[in-house]
C-alpha atoms as a PDB file:
ATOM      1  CA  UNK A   1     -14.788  13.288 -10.273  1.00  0.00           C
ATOM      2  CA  UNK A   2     -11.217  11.627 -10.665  1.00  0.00           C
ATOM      3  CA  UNK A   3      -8.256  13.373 -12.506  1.00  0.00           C
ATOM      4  CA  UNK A   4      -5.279  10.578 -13.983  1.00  0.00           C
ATOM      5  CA  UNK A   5      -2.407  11.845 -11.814  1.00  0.00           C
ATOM      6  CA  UNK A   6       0.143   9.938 -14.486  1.00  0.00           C
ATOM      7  CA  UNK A   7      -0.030   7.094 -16.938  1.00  0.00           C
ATOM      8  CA  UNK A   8       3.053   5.558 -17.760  1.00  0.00           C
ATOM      9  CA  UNK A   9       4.051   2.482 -20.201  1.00  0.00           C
ATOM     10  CA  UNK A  10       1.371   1.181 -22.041  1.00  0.00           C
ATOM     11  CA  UNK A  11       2.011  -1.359 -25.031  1.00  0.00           C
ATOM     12  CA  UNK A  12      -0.751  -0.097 -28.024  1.00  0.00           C
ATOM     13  CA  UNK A  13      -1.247  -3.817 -29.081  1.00  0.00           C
ATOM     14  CA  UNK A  14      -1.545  -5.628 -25.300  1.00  0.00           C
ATOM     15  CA  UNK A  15      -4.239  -7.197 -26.114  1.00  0.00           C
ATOM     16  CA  UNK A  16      -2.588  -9.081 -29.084  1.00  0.00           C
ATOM     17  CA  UNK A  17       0.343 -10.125 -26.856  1.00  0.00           C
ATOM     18  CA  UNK A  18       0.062 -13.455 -25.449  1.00  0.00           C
ATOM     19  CA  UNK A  19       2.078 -13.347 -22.251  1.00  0.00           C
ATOM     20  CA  UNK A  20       1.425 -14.482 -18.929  1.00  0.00           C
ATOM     21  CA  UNK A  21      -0.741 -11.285 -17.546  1.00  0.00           C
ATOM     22  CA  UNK A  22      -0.617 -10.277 -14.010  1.00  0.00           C
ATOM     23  CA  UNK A  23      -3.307  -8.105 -12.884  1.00  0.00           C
ATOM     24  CA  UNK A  24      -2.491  -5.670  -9.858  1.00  0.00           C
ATOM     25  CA  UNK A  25      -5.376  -2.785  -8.344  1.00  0.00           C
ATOM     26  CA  UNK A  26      -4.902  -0.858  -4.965  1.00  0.00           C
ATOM     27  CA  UNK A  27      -7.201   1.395  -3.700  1.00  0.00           C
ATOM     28  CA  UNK A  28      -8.087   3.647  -1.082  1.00  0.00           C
ATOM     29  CA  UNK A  29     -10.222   6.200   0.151  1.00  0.00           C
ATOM     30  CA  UNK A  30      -8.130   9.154  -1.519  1.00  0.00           C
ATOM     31  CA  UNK A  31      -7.383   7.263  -4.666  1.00  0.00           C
ATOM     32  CA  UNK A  32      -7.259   4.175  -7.181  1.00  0.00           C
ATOM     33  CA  UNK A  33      -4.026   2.635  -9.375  1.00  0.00           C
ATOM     34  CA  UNK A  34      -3.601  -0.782 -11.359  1.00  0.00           C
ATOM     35  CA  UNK A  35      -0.907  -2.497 -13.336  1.00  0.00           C
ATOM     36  CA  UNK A  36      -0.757  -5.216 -15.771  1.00  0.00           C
ATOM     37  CA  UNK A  37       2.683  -7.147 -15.635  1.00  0.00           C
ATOM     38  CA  UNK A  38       4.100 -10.370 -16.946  1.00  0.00           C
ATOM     39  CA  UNK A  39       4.140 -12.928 -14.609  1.00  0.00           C
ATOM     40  CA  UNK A  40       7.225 -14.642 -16.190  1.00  0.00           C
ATOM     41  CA  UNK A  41       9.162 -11.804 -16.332  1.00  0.00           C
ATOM     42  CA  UNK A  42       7.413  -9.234 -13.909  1.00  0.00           C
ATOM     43  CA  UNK A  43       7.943  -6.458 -16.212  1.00  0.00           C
ATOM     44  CA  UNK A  44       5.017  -4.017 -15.706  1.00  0.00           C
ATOM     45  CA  UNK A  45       3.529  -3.499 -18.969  1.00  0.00           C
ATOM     46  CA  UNK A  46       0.669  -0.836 -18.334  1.00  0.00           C
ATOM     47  CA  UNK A  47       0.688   0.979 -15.062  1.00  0.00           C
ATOM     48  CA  UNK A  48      -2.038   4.039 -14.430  1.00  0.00           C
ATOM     49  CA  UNK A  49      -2.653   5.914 -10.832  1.00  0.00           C
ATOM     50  CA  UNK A  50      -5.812   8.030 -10.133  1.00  0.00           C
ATOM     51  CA  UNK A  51      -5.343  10.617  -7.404  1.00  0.00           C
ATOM     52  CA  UNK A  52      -8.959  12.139  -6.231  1.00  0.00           C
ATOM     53  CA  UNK A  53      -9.688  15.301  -6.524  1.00  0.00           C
ATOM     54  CA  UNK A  54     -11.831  14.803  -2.914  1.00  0.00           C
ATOM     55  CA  UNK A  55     -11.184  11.610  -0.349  1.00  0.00           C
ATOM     56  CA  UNK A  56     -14.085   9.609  -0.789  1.00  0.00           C
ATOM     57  CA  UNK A  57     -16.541   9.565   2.514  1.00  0.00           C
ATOM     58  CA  UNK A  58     -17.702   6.122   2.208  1.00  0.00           C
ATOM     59  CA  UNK A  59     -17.076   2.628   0.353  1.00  0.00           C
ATOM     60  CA  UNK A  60     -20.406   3.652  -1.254  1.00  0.00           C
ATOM     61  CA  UNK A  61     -18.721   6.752  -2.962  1.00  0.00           C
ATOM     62  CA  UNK A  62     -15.906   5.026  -3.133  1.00  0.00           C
ATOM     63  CA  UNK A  63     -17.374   1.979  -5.524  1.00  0.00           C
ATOM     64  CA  UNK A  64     -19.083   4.913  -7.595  1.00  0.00           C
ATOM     65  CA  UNK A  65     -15.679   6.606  -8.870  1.00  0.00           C
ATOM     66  CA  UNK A  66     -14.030   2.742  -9.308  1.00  0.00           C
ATOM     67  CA  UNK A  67     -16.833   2.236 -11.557  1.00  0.00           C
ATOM     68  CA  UNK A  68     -16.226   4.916 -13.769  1.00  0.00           C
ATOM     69  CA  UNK A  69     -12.575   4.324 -13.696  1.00  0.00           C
ATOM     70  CA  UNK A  70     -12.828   0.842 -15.104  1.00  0.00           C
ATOM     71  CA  UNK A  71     -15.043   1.924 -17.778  1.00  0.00           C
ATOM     72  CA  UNK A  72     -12.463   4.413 -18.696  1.00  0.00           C
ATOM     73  CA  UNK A  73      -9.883   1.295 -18.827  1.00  0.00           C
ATOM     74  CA  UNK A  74     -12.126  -1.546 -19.904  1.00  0.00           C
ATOM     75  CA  UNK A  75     -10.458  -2.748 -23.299  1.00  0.00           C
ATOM     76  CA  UNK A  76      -7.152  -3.098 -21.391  1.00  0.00           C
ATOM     77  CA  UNK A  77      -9.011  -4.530 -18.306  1.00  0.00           C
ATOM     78  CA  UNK A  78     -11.206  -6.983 -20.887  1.00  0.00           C
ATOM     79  CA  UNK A  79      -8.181  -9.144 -20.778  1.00  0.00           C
ATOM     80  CA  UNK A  80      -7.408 -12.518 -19.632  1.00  0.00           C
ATOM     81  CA  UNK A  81      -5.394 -12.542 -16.253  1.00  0.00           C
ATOM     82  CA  UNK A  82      -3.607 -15.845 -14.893  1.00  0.00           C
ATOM     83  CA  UNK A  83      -3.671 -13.929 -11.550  1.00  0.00           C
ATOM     84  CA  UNK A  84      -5.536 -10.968 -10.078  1.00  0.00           C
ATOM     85  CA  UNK A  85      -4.575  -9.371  -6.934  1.00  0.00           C
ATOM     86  CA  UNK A  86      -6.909  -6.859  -5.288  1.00  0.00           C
ATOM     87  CA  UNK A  87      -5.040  -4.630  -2.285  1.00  0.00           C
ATOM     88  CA  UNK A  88      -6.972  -2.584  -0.134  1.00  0.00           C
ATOM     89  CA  UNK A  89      -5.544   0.222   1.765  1.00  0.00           C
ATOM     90  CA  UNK A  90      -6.767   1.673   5.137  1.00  0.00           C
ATOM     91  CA  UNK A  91      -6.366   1.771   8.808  1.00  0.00           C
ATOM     92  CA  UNK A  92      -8.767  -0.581   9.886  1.00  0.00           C
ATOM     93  CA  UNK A  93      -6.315  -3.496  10.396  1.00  0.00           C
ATOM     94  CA  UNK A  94      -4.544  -4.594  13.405  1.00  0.00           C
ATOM     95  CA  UNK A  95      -1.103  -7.377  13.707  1.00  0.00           C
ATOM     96  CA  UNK A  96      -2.255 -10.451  15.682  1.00  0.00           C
ATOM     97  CA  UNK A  97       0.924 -12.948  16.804  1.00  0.00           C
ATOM     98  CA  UNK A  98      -0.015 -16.386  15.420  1.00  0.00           C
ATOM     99  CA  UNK A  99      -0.067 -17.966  18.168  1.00  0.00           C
ATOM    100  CA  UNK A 100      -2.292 -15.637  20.042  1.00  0.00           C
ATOM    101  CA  UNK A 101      -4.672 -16.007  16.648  1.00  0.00           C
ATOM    102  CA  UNK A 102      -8.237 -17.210  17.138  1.00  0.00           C
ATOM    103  CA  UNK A 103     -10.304 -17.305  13.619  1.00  0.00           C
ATOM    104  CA  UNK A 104     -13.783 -16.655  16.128  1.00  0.00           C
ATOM    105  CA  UNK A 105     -12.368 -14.043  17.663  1.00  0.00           C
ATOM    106  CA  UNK A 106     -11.412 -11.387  14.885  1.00  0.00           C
ATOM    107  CA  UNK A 107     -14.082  -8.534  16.169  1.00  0.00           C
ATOM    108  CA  UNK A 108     -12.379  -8.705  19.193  1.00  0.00           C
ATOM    109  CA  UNK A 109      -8.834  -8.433  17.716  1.00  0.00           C
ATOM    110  CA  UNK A 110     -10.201  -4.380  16.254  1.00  0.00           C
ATOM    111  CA  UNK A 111     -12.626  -3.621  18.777  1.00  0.00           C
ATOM    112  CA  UNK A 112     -10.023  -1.558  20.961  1.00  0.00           C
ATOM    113  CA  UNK A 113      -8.783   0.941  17.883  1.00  0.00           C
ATOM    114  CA  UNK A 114     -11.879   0.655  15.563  1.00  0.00           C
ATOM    115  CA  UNK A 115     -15.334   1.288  15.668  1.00  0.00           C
ATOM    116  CA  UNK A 116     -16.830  -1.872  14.087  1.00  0.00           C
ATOM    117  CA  UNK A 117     -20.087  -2.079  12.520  1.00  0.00           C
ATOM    118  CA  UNK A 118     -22.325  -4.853  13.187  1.00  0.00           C
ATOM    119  CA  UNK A 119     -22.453  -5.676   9.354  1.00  0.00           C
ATOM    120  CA  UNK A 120     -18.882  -4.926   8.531  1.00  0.00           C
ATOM    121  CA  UNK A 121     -17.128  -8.190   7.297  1.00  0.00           C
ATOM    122  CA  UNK A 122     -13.553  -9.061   8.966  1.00  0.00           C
ATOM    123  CA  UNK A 123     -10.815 -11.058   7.027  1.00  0.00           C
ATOM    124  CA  UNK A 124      -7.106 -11.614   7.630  1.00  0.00           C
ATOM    125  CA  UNK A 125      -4.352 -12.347   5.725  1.00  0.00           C
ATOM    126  CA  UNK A 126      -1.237 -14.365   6.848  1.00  0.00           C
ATOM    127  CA  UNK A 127       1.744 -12.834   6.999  1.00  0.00           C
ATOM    128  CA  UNK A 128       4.396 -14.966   4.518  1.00  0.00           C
ATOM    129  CA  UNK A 129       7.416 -13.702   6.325  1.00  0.00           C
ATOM    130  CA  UNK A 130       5.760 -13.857   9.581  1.00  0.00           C
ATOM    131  CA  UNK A 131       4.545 -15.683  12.348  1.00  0.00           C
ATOM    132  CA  UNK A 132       1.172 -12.932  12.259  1.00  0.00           C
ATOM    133  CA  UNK A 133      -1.889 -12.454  11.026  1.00  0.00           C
ATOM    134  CA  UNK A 134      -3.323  -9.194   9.882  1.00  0.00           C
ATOM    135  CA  UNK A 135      -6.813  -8.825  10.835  1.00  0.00           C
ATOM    136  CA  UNK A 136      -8.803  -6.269   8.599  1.00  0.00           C
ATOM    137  CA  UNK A 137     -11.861  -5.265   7.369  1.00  0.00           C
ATOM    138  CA  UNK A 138     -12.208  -4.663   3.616  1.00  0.00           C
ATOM    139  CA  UNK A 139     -14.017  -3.130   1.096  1.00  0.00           C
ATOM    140  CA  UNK A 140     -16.677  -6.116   0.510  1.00  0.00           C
ATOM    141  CA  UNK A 141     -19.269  -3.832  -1.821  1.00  0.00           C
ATOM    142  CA  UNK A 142     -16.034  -3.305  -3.806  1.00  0.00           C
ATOM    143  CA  UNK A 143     -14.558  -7.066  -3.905  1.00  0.00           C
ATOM    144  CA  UNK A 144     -17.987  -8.131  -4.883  1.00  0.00           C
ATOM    145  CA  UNK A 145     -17.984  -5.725  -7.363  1.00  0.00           C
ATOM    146  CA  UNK A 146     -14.293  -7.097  -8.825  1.00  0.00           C
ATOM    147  CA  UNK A 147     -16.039 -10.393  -8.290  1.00  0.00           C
ATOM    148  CA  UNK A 148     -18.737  -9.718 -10.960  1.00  0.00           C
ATOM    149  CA  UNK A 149     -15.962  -8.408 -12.800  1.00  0.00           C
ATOM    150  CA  UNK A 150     -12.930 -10.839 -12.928  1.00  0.00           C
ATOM    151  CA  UNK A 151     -14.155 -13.870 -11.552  1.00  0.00           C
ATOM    152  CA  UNK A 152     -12.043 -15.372  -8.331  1.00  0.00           C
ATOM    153  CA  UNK A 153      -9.111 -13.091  -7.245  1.00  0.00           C
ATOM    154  CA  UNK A 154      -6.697 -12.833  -4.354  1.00  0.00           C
ATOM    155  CA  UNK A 155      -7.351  -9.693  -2.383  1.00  0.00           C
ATOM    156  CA  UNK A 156      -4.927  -8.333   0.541  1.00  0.00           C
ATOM    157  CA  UNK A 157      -4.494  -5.547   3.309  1.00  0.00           C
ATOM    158  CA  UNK A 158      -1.669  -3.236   1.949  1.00  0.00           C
ATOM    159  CA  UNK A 159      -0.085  -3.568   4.931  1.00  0.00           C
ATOM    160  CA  UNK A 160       0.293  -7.139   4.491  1.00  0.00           C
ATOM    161  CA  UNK A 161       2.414  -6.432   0.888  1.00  0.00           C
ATOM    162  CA  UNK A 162       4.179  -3.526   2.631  1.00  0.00           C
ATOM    163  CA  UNK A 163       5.288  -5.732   5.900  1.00  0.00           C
ATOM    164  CA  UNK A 164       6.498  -8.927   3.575  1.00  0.00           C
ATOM    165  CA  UNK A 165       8.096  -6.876   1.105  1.00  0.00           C
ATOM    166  CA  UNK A 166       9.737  -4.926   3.599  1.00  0.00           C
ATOM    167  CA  UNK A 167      11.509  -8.096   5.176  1.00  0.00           C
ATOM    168  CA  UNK A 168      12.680  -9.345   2.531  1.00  0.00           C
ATOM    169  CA  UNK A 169      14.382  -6.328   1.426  1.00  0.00           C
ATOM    170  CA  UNK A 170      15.850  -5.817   4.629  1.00  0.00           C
ATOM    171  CA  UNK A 171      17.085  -9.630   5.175  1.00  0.00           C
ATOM    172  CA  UNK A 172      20.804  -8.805   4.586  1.00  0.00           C
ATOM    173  CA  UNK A 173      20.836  -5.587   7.127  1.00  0.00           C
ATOM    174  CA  UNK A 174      20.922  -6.046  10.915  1.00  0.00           C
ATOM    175  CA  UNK A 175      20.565  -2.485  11.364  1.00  0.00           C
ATOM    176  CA  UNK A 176      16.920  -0.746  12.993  1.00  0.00           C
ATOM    177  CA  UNK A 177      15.740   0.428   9.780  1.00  0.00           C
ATOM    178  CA  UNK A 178      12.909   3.037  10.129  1.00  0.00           C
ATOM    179  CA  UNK A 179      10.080   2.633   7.081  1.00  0.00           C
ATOM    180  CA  UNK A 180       7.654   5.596   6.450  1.00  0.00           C
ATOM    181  CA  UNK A 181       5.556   4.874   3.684  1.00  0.00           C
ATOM    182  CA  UNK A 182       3.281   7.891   2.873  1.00  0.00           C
ATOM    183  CA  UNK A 183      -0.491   8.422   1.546  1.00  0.00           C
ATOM    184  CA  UNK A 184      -2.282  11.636   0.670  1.00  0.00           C
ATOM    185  CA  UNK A 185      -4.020  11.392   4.075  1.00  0.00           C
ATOM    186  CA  UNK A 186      -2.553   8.598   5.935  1.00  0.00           C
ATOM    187  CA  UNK A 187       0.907   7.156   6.007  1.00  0.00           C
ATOM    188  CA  UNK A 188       2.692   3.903   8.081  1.00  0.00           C
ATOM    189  CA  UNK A 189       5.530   3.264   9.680  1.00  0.00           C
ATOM    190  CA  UNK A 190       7.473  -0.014   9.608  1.00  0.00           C
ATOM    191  CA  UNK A 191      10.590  -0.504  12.211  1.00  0.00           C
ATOM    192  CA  UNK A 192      12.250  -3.985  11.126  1.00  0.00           C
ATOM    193  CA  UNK A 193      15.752  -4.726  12.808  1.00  0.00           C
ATOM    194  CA  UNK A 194      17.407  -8.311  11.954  1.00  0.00           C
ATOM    195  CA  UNK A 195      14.476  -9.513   9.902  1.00  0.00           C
ATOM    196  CA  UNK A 196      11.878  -9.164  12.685  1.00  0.00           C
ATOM    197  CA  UNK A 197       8.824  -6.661  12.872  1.00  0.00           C
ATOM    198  CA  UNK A 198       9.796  -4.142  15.651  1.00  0.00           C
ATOM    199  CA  UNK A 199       6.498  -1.961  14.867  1.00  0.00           C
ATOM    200  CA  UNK A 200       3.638  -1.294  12.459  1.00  0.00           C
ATOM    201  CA  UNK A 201       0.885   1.313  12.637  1.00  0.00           C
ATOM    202  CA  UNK A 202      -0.999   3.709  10.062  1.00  0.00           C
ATOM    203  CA  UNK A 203      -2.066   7.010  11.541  1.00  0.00           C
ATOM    204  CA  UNK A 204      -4.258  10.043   9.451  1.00  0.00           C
ATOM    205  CA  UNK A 205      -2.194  12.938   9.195  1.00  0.00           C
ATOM    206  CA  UNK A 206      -3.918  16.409   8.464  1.00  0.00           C
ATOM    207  CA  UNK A 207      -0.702  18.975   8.544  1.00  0.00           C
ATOM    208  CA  UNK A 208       3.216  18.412   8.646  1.00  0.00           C
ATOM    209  CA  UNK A 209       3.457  18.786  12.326  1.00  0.00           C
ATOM    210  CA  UNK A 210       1.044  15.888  12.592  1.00  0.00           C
ATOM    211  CA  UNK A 211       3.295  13.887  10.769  1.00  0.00           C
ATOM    212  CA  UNK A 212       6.270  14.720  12.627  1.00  0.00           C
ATOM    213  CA  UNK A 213       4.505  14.049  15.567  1.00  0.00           C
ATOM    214  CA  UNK A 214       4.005  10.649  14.997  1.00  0.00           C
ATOM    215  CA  UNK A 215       7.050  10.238  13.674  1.00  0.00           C
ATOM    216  CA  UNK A 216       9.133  11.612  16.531  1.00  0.00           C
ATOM    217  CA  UNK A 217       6.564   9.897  19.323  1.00  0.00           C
ATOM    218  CA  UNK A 218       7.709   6.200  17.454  1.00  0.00           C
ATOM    219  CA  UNK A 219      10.964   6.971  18.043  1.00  0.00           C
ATOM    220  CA  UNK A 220      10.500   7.772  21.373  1.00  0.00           C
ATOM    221  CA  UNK A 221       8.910   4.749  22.432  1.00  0.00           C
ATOM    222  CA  UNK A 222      11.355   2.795  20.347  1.00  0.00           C
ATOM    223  CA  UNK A 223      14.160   4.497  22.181  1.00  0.00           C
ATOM    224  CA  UNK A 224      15.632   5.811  18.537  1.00  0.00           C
ATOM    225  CA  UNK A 225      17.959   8.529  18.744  1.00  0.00           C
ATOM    226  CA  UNK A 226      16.649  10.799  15.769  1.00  0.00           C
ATOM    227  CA  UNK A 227      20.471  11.235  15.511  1.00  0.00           C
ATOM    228  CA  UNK A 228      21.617   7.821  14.904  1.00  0.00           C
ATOM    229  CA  UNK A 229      18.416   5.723  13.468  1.00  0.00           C
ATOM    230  CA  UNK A 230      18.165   5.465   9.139  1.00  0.00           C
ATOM    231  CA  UNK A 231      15.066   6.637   8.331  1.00  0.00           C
ATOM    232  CA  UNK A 232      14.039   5.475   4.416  1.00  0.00           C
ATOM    233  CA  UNK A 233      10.903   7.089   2.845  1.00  0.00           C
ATOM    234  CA  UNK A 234       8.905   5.137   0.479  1.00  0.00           C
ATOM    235  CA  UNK A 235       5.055   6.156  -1.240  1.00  0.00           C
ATOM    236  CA  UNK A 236       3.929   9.755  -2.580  1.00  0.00           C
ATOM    237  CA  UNK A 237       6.970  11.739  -1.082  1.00  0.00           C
ATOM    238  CA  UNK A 238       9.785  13.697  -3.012  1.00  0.00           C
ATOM    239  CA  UNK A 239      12.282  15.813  -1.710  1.00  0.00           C
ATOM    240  CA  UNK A 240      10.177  19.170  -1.956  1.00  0.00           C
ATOM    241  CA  UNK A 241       7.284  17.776   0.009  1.00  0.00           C
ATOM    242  CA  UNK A 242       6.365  19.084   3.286  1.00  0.00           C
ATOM    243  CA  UNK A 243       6.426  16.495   5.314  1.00  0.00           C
ATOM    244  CA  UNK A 244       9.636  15.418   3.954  1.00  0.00           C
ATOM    245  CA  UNK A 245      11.604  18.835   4.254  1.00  0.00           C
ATOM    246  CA  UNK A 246      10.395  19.021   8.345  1.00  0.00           C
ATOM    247  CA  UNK A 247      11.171  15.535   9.058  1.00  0.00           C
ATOM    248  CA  UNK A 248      14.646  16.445   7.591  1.00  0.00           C
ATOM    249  CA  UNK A 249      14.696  19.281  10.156  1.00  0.00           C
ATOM    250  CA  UNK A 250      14.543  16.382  12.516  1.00  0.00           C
ATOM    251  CA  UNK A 251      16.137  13.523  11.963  1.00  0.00           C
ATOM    252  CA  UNK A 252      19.719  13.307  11.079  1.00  0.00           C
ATOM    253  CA  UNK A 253      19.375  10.313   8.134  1.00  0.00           C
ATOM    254  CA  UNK A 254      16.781  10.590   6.219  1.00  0.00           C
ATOM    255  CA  UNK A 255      16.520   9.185   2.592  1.00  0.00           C
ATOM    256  CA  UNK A 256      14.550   7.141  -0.072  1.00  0.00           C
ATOM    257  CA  UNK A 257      14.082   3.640  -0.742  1.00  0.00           C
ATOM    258  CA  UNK A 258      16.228   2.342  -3.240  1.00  0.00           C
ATOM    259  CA  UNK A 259      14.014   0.526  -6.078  1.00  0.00           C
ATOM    260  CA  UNK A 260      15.009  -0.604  -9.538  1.00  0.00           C
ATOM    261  CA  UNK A 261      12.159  -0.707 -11.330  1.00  0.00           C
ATOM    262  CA  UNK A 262      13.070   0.264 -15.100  1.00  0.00           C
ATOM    263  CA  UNK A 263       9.091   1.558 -15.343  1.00  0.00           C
ATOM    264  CA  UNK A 264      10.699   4.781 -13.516  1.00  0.00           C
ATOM    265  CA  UNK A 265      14.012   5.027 -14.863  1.00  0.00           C
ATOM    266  CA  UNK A 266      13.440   8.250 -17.480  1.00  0.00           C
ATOM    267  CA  UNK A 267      10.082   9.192 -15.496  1.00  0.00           C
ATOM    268  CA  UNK A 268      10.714  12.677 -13.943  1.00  0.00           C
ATOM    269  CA  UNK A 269       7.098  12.371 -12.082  1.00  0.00           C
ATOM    270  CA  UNK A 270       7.476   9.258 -10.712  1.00  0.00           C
ATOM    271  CA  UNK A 271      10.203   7.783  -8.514  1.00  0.00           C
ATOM    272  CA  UNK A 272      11.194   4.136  -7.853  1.00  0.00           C
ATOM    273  CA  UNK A 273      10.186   4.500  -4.124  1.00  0.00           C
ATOM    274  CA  UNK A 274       6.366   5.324  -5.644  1.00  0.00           C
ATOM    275  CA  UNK A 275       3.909   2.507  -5.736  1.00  0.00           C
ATOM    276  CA  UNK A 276       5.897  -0.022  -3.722  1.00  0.00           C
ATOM    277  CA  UNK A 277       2.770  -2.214  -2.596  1.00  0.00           C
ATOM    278  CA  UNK A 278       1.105  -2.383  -6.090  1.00  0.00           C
ATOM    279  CA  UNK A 279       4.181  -3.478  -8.396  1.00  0.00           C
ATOM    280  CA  UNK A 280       5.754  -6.146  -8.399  1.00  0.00           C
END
């Protein structure tokens, strides 16, 4: 069973409009969100997020509540798109260096953090503002299931979006800038410092003190004073959160990404550091 978490912005005659239409869906395990924007302009024109009531065991279950979603949506997803993106996001992906990158070795390149299944599919993406490659295995019962859907679509590891979105924003600081970007269940950090990719990992959190461990370990091995280093939150996180309040307890500067995107402005449930993968 899903429950609509928010819907925000939709235009009642879309599908009379005739703009260039961007079509945008992440997903995970604990949940599913998709936006329609104009490519010309990148305003988002209909945005909806689906948290789940339960984290879905398996891609299986997974595909099952997707379905149903998209049948919910399917005269504003019976559109025309001039470009579909399809982002999934988990932790089975791991940062290779370019030229370290062997296209016949990607197995190896996850066998030391991830169990791999002998009929699980690996892809990669290339990092744009990066000399990497993020190796990954996706969701294939699900992008074959798009595929009968849409037709041909770009699809991406979230933590390729959240690594080249991330340098960019930062190109102008030449500060260590400490990225947490959080999930119902999981949650990655980012360190970036003069345009270059200091660190990237996801990790599963259960309680706060998990995710204050992690936290605090980074730093450690990072050598970050949690005194001096700016930490910026970004994903499902407010101010009364948990996790938020008791990393607060520990490290001196702490705040949110700054994002203008006007979807948010008069939205007191979401917050322009939400969604930062998925919009454009």
């Amino acid at each position: 069973m899903t429950k609509t978490k928010v819907q925000k912005k939709t235009i009642n005659n879309i599908l009379k409009d005739h703009f260039r239409k961007a079509l945008s869906i992440q997903f995970s395990l604990d949940g599913f969100s998709f936006c329609i924007s104009n490519i010309t302009t990148n305003e988002v024109q209909h945005f909806s997020c689906y948290l789940f009531e339960n984290r879905k065991e398996t891609p299986e279950l997974l595909l099952n509540t997707i379905t149903s979603i998209v049948k919910e949506n399917k005269n504003i997803l019976a559109q025309t798109f001039e470009k579909i993106t399809v982002i999934h996001q988990n932790n089975l992906s791991s940062l290779v260096p370019s030229a370290l990158f062997n296209e016949n070795e990607l197995a190896t390149y996850l066998d030391y953090n991830i169990k791999i299944l002998q009929n699980d599919f690996i892809a990669f993406d290339d990092l744009t503002q990066l000399d990497i490659k993020n190796v990954y295995i996706p969701y294939v019962n699900i992008n074959n299931y798009f595929f009968q859907l849409f037709g041909e679509f770009e699809y991406k590891h979230h933590s390729t979006v959240l690594i080249d979105k991330l340098i960019l924003h930062t190109k102008n600081n030449t500060d260590k800038q400490f990225f947490v970007n959080v999930n119902t269940s999981t949650f990655d950090i980012v360190v970036i410092e003069q345009s270059k990719l200091l660190f990237y990992n996801s990790f599963t959190f259960v309680t706060k003190e998990d995710f204050i461990y992690y936290i605090l370990f980074t730093a450690e091995q990072l050598k970050l004073n949690p005194e001096e280093f700016l930490l910026y939150f970004l994903g499902d996180v407010t101010e009364i959160s948990e996790v938020y309040q008791l990393t607060y307890d520990y490290i001196r500067n702490v705040s949110f990404l700054k994002i203008e995107n006007p979807l948010f402005k008069n939205d007191k449930e979401l917050h322009q550091h939400s969604f930062y993968t998925l919009l454009p």
